[in-house]
PDB file of N, CA and C in Angstrom:
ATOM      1  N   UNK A   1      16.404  -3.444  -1.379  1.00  0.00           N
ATOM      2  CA  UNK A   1      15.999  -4.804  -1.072  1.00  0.00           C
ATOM      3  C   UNK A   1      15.051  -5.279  -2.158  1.00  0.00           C
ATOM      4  N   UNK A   2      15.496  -6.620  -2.591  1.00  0.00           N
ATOM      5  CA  UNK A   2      14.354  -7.028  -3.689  1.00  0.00           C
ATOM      6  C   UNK A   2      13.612  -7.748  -2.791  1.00  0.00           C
ATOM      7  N   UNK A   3      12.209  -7.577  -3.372  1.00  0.00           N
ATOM      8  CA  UNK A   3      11.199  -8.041  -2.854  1.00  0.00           C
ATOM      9  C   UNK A   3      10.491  -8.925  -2.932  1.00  0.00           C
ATOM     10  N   UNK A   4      10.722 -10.432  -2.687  1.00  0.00           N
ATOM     11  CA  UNK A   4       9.723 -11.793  -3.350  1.00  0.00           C
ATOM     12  C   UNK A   4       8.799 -11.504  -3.411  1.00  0.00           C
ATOM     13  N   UNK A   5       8.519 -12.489  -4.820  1.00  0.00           N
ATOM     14  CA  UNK A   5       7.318 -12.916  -5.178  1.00  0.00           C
ATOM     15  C   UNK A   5       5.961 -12.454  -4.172  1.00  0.00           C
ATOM     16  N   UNK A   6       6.496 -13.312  -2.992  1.00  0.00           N
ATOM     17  CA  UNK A   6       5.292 -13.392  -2.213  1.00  0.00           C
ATOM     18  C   UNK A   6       5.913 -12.774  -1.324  1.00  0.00           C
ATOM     19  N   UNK A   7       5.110 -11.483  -0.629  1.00  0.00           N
ATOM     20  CA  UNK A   7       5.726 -10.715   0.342  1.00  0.00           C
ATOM     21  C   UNK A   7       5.757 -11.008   1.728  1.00  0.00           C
ATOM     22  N   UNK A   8       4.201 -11.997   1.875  1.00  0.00           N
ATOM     23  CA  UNK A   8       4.725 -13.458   3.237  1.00  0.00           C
ATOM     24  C   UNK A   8       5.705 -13.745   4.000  1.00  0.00           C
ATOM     25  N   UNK A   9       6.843 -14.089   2.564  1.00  0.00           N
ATOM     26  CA  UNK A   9       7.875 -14.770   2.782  1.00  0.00           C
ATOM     27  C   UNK A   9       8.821 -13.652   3.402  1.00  0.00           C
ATOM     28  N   UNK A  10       8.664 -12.445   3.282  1.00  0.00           N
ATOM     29  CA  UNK A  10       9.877 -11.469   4.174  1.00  0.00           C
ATOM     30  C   UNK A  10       9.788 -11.394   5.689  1.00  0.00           C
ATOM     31  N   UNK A  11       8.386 -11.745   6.219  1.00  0.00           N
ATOM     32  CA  UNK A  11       8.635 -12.143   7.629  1.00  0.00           C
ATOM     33  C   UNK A  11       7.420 -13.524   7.840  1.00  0.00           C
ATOM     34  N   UNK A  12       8.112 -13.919   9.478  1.00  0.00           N
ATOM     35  CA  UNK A  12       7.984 -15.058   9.713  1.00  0.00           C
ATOM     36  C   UNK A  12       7.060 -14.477  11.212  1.00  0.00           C
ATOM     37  N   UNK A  13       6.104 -16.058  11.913  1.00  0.00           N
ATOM     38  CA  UNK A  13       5.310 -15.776  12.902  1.00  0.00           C
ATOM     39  C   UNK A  13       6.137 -16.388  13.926  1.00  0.00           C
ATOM     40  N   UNK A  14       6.230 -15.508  15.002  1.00  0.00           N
ATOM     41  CA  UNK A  14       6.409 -16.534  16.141  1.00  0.00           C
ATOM     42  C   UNK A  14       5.731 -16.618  17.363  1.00  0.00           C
ATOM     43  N   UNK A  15       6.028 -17.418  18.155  1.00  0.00           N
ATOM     44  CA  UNK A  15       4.706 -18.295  18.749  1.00  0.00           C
ATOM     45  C   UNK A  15       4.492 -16.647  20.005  1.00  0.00           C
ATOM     46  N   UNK A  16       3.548 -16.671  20.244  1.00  0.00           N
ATOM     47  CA  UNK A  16       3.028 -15.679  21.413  1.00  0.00           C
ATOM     48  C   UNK A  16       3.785 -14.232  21.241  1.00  0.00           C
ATOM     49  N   UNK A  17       3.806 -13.569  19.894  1.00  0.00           N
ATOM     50  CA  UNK A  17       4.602 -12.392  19.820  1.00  0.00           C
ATOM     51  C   UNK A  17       3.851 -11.937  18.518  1.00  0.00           C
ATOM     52  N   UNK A  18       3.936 -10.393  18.337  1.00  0.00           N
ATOM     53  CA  UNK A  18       3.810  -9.658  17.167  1.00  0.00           C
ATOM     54  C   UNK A  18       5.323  -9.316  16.583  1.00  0.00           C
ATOM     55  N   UNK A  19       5.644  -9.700  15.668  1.00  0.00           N
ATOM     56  CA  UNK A  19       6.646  -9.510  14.989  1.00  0.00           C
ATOM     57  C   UNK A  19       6.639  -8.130  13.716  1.00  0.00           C
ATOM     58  N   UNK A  20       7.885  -7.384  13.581  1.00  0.00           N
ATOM     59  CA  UNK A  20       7.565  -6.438  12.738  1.00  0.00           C
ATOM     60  C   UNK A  20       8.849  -5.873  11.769  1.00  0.00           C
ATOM     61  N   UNK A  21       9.284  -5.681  10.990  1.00  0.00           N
ATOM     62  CA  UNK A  21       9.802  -5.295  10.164  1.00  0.00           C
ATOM     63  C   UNK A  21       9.939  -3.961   9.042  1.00  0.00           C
ATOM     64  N   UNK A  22      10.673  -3.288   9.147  1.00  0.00           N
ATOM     65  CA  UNK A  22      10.679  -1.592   8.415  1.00  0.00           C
ATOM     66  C   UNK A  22      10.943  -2.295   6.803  1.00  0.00           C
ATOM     67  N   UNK A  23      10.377  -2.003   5.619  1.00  0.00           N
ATOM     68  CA  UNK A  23      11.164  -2.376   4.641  1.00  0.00           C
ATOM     69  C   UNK A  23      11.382  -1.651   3.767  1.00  0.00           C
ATOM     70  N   UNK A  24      10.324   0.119   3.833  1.00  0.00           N
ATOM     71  CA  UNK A  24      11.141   1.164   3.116  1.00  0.00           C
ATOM     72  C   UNK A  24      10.505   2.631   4.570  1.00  0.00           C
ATOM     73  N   UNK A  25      11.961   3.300   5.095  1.00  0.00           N
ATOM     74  CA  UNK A  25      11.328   4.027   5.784  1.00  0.00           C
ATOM     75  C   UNK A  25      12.221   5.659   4.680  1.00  0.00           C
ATOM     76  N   UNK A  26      11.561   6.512   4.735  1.00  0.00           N
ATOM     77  CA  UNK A  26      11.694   7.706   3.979  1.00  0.00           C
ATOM     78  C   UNK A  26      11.037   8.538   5.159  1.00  0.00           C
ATOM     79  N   UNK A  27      11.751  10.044   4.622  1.00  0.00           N
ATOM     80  CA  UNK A  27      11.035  11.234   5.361  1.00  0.00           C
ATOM     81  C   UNK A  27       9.379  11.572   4.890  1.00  0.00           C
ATOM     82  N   UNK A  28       9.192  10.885   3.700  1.00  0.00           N
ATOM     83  CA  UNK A  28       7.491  10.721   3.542  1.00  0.00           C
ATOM     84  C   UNK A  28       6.475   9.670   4.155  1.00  0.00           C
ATOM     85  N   UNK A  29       7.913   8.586   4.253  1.00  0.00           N
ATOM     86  CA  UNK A  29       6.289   8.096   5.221  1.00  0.00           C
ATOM     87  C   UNK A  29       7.075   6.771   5.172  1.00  0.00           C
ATOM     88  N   UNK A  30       6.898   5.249   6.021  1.00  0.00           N
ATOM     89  CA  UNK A  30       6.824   3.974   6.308  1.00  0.00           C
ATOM     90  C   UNK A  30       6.410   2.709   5.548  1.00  0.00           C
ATOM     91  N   UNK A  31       6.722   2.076   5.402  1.00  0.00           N
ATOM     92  CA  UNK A  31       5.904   0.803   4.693  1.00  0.00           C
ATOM     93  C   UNK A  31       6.890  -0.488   5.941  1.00  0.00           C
ATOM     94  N   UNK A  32       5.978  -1.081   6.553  1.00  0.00           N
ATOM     95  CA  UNK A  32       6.261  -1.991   7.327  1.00  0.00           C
ATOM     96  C   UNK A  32       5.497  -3.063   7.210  1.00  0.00           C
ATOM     97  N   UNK A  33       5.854  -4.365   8.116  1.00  0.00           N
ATOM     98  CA  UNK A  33       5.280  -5.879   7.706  1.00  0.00           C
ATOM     99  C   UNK A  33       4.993  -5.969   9.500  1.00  0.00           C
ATOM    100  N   UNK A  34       4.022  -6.661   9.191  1.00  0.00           N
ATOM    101  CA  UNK A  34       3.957  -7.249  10.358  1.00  0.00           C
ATOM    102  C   UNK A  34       3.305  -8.465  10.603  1.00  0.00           C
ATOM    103  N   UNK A  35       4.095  -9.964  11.652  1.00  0.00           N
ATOM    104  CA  UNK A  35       3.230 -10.703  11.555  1.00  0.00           C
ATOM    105  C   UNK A  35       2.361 -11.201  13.077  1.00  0.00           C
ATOM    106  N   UNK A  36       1.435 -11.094  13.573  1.00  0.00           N
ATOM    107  CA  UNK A  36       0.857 -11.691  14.863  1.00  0.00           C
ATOM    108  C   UNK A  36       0.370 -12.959  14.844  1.00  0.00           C
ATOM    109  N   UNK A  37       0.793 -13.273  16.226  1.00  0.00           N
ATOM    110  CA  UNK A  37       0.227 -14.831  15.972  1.00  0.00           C
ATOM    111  C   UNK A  37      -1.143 -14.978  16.658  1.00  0.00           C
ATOM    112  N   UNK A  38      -2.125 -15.589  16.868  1.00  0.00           N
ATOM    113  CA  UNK A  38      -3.250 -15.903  17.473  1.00  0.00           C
ATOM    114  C   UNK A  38      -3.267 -15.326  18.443  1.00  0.00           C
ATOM    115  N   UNK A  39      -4.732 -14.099  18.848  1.00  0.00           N
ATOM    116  CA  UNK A  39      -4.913 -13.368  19.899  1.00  0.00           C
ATOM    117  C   UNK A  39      -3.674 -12.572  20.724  1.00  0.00           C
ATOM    118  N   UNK A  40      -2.686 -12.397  19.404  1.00  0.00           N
ATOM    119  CA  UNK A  40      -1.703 -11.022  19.737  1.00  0.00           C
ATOM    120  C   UNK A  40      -2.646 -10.320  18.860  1.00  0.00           C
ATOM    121  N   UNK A  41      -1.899  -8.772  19.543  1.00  0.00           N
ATOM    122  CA  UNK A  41      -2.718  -7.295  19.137  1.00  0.00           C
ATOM    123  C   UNK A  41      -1.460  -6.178  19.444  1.00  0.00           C
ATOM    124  N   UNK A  42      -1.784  -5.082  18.612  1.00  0.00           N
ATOM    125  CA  UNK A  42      -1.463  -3.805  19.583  1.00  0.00           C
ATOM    126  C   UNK A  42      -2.826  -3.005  20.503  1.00  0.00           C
ATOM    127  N   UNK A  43      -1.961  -2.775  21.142  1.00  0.00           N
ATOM    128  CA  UNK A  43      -3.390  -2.317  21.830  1.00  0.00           C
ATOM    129  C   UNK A  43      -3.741  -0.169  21.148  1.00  0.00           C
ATOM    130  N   UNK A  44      -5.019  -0.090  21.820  1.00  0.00           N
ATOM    131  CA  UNK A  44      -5.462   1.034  21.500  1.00  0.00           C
ATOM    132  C   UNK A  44      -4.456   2.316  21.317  1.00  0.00           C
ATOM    133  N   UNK A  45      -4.419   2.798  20.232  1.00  0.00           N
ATOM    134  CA  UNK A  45      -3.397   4.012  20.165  1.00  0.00           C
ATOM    135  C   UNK A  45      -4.042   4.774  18.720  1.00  0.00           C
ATOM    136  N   UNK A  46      -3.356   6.241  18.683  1.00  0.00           N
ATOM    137  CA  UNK A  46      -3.232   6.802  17.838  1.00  0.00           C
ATOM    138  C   UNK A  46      -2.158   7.557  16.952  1.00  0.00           C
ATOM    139  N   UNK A  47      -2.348   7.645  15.396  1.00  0.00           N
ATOM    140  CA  UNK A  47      -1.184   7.484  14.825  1.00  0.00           C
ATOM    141  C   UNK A  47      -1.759   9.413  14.841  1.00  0.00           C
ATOM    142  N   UNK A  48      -0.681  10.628  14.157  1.00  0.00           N
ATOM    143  CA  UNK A  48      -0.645  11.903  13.751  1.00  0.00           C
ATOM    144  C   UNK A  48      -1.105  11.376  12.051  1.00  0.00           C
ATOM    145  N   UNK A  49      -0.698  10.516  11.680  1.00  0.00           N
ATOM    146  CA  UNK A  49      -0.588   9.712  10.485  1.00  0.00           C
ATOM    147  C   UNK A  49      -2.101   8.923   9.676  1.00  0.00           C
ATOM    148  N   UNK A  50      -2.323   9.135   8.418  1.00  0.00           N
ATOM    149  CA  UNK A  50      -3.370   8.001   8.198  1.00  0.00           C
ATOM    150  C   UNK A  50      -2.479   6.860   7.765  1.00  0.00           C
ATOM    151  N   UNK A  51      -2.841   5.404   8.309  1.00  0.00           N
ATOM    152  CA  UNK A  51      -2.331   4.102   8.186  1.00  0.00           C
ATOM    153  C   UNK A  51      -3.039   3.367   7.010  1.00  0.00           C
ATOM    154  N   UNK A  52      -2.491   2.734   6.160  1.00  0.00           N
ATOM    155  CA  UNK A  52      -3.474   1.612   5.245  1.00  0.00           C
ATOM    156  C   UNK A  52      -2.981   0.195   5.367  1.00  0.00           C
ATOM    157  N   UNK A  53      -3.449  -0.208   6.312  1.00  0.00           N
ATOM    158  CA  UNK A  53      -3.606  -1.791   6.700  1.00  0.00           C
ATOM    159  C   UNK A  53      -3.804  -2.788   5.243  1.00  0.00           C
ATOM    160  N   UNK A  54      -3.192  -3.607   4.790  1.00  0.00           N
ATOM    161  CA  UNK A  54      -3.539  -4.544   3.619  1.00  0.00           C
ATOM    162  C   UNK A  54      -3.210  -5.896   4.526  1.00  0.00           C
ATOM    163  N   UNK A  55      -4.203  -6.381   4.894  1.00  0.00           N
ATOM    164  CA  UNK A  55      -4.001  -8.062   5.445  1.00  0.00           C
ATOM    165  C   UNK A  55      -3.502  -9.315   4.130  1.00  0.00           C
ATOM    166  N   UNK A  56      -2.592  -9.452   4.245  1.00  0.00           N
ATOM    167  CA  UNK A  56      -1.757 -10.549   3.391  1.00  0.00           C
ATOM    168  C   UNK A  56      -2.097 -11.912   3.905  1.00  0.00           C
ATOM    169  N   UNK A  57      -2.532 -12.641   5.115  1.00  0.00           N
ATOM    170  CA  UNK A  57      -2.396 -13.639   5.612  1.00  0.00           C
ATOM    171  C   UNK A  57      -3.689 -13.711   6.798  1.00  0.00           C
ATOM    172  N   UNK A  58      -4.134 -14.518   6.865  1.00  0.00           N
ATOM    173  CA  UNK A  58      -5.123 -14.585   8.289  1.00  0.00           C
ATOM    174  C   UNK A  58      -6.121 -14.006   8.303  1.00  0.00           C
ATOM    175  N   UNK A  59      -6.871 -13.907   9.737  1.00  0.00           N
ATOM    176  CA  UNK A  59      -7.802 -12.886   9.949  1.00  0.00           C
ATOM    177  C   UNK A  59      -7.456 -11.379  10.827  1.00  0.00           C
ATOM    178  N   UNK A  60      -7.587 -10.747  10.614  1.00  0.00           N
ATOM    179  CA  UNK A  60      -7.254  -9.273  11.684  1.00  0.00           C
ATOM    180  C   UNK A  60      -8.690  -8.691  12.181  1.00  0.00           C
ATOM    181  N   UNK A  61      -8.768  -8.524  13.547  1.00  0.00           N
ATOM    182  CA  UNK A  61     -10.199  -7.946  14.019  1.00  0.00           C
ATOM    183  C   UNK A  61      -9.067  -6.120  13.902  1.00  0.00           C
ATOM    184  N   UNK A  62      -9.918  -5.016  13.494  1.00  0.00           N
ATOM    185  CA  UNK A  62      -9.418  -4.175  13.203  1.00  0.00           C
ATOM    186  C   UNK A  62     -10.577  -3.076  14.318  1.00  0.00           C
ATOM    187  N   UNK A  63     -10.420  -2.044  14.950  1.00  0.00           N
ATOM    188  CA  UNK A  63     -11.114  -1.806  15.845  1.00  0.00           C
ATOM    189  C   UNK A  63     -10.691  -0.250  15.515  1.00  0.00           C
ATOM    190  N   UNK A  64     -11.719   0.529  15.082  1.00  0.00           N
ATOM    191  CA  UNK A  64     -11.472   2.047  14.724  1.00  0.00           C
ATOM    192  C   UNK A  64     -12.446   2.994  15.220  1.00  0.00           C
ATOM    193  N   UNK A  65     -12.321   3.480  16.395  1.00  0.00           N
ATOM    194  CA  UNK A  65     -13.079   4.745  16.807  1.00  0.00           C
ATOM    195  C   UNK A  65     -14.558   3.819  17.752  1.00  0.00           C
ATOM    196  N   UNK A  66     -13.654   2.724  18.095  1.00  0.00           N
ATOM    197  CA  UNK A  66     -14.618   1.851  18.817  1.00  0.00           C
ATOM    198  C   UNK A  66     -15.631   0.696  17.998  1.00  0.00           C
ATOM    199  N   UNK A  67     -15.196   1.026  16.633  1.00  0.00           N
ATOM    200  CA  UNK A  67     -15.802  -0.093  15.419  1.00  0.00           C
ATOM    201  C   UNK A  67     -15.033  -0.906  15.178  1.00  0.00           C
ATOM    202  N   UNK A  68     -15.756  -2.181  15.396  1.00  0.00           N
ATOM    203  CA  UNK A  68     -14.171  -3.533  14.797  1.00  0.00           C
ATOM    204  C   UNK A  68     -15.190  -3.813  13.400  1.00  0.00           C
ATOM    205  N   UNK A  69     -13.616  -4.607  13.231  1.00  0.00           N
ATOM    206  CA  UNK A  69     -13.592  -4.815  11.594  1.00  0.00           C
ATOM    207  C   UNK A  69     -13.264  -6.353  11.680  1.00  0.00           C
ATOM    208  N   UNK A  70     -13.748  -6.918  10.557  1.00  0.00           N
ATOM    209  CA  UNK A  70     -12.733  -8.185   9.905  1.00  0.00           C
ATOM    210  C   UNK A  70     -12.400  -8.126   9.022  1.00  0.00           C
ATOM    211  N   UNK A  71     -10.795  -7.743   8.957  1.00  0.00           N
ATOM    212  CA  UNK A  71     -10.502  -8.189   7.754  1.00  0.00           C
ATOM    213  C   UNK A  71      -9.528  -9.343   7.496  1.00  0.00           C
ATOM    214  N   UNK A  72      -9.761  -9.250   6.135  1.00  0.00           N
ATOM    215  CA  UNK A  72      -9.034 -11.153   5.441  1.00  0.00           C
ATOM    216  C   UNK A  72      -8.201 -10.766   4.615  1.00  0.00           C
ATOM    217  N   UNK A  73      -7.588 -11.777   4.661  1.00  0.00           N
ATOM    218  CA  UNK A  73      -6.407 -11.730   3.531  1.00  0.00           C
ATOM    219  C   UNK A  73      -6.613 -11.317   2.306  1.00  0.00           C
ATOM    220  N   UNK A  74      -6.530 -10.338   1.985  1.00  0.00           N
ATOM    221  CA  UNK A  74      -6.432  -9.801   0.450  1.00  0.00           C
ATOM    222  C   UNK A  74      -7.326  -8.252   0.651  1.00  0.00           C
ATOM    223  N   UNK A  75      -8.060  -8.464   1.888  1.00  0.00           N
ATOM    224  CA  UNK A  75      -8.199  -6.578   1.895  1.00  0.00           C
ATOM    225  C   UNK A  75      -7.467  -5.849   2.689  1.00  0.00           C
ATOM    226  N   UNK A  76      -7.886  -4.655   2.295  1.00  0.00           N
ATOM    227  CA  UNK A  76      -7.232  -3.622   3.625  1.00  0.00           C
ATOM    228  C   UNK A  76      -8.562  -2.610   4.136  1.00  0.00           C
ATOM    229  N   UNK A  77      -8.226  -1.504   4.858  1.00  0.00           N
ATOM    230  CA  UNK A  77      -9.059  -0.807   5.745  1.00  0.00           C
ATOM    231  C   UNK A  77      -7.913   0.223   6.107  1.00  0.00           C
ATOM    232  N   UNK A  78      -8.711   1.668   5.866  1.00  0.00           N
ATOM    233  CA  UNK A  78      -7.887   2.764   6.084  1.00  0.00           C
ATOM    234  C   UNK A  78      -7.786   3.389   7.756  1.00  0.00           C
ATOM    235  N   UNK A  79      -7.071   3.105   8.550  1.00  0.00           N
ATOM    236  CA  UNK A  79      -6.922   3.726   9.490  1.00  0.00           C
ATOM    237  C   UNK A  79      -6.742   5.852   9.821  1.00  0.00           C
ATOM    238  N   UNK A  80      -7.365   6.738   9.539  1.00  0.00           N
ATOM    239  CA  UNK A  80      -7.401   8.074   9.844  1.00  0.00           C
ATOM    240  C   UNK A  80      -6.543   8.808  10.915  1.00  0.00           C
ATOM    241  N   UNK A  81      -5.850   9.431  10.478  1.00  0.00           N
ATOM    242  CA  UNK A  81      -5.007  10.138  11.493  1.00  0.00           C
ATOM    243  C   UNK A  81      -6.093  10.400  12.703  1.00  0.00           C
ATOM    244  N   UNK A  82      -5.328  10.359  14.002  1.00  0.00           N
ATOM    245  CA  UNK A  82      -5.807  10.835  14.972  1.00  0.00           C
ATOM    246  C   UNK A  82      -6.955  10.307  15.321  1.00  0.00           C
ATOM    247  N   UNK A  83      -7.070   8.991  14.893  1.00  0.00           N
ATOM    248  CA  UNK A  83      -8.667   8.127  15.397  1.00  0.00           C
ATOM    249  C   UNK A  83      -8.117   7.084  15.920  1.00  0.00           C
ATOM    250  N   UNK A  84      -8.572   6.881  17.109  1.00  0.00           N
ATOM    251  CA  UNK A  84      -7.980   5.648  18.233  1.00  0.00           C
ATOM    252  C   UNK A  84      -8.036   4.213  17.233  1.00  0.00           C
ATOM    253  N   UNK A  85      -7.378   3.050  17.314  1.00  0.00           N
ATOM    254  CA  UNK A  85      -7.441   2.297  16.752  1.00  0.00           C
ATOM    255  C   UNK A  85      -6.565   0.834  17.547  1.00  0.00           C
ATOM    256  N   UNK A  86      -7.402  -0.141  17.104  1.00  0.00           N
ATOM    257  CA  UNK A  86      -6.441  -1.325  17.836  1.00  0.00           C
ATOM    258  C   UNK A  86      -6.145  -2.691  16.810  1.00  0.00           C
ATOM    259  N   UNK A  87      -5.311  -3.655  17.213  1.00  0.00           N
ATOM    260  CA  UNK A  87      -5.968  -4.900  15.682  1.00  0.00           C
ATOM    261  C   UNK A  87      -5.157  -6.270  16.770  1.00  0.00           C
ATOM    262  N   UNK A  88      -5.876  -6.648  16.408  1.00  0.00           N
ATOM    263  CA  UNK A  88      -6.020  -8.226  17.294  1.00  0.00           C
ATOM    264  C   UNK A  88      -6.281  -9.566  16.190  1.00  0.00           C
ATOM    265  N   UNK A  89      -5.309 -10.651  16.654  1.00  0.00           N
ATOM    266  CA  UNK A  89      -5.491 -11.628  15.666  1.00  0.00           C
ATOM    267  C   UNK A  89      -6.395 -12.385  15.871  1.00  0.00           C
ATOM    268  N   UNK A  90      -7.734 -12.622  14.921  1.00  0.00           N
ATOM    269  CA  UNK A  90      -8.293 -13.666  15.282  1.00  0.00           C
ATOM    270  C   UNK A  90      -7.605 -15.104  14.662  1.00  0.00           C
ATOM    271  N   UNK A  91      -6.902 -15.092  13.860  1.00  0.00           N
ATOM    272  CA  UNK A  91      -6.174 -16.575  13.553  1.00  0.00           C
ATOM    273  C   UNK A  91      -4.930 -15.328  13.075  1.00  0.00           C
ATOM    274  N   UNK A  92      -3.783 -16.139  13.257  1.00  0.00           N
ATOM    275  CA  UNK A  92      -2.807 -15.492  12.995  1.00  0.00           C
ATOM    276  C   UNK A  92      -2.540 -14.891  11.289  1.00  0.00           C
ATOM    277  N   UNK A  93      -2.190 -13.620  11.302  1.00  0.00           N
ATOM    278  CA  UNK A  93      -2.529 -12.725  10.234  1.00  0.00           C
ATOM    279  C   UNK A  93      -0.963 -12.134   9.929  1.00  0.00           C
ATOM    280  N   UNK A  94      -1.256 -11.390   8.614  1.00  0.00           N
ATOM    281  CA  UNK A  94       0.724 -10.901   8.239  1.00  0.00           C
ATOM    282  C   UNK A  94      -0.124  -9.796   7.784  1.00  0.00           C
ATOM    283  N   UNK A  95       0.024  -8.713   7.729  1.00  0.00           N
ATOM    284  CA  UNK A  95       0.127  -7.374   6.907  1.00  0.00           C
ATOM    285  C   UNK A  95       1.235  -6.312   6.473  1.00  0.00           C
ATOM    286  N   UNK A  96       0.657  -5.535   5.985  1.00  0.00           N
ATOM    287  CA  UNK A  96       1.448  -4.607   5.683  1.00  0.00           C
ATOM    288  C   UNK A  96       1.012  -3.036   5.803  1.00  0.00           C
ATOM    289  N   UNK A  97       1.555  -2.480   6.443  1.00  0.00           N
ATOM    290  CA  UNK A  97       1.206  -1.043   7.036  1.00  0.00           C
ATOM    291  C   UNK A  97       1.706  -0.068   6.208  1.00  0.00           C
ATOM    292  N   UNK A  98       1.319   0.553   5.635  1.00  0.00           N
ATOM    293  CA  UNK A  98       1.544   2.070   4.849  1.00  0.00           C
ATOM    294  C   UNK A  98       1.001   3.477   5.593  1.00  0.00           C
ATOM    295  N   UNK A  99       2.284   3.767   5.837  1.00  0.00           N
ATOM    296  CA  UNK A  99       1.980   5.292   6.954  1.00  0.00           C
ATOM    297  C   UNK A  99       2.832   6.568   5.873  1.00  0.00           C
ATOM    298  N   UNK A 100       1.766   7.281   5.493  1.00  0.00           N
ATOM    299  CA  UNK A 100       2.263   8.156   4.800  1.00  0.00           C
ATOM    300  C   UNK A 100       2.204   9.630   5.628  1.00  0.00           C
ATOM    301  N   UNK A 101       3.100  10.389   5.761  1.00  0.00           N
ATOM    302  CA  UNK A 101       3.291  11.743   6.547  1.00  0.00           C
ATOM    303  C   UNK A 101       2.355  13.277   5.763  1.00  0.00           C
TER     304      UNK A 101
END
């Protein structure tokens, strides 16, 4: 898959849903998109996996081991294997998830 310019543009928000997309999955590890719209979240879970969150769009409240975060468009924040974690939109946000095995 070629990949635009702007990686935005590979997924879209829709209204009252987290939307998500695989765009390279390998036996090493994930790279996925995801977009939430206003006060969508996943809720509390843990990965076996460390995650690297890069916020492309919006705001993301990022919540790790009971610490929230804000992050903005253009950073990320490393999620740690096996540390509870949650992310909630404070204005609707797009990222991109890197889960390496």
């Amino acid at each position: 898959m070629d990949i635009p310019k702007n990686i935005n543009d590979l997924i879209n928000y829709q209204e009252g849903s987290v939307v998500s997309r695989e765009i390279v999955k390998k036996p090493s590890g994930i790279i996925s998109l995801f977009a939430f719209d206003i006060e969508q979240g996943l809720s509390e879970h843990k990965s076996p996996y460390d995650a690297l969150v890069i916020v492309t769009d919006g705001i993301a409240e990022v919540t790790i081991s009971g610490k929230k975060h804000k992050v903005r468009a253009g950073e990320s924040i490393l999620m740690k294997a096996n540390e509870p974690h949650a992310l909630k939109a404070i204005e609707k946000f797009k990222m991109v998830l890197i889960m390496i095995k």
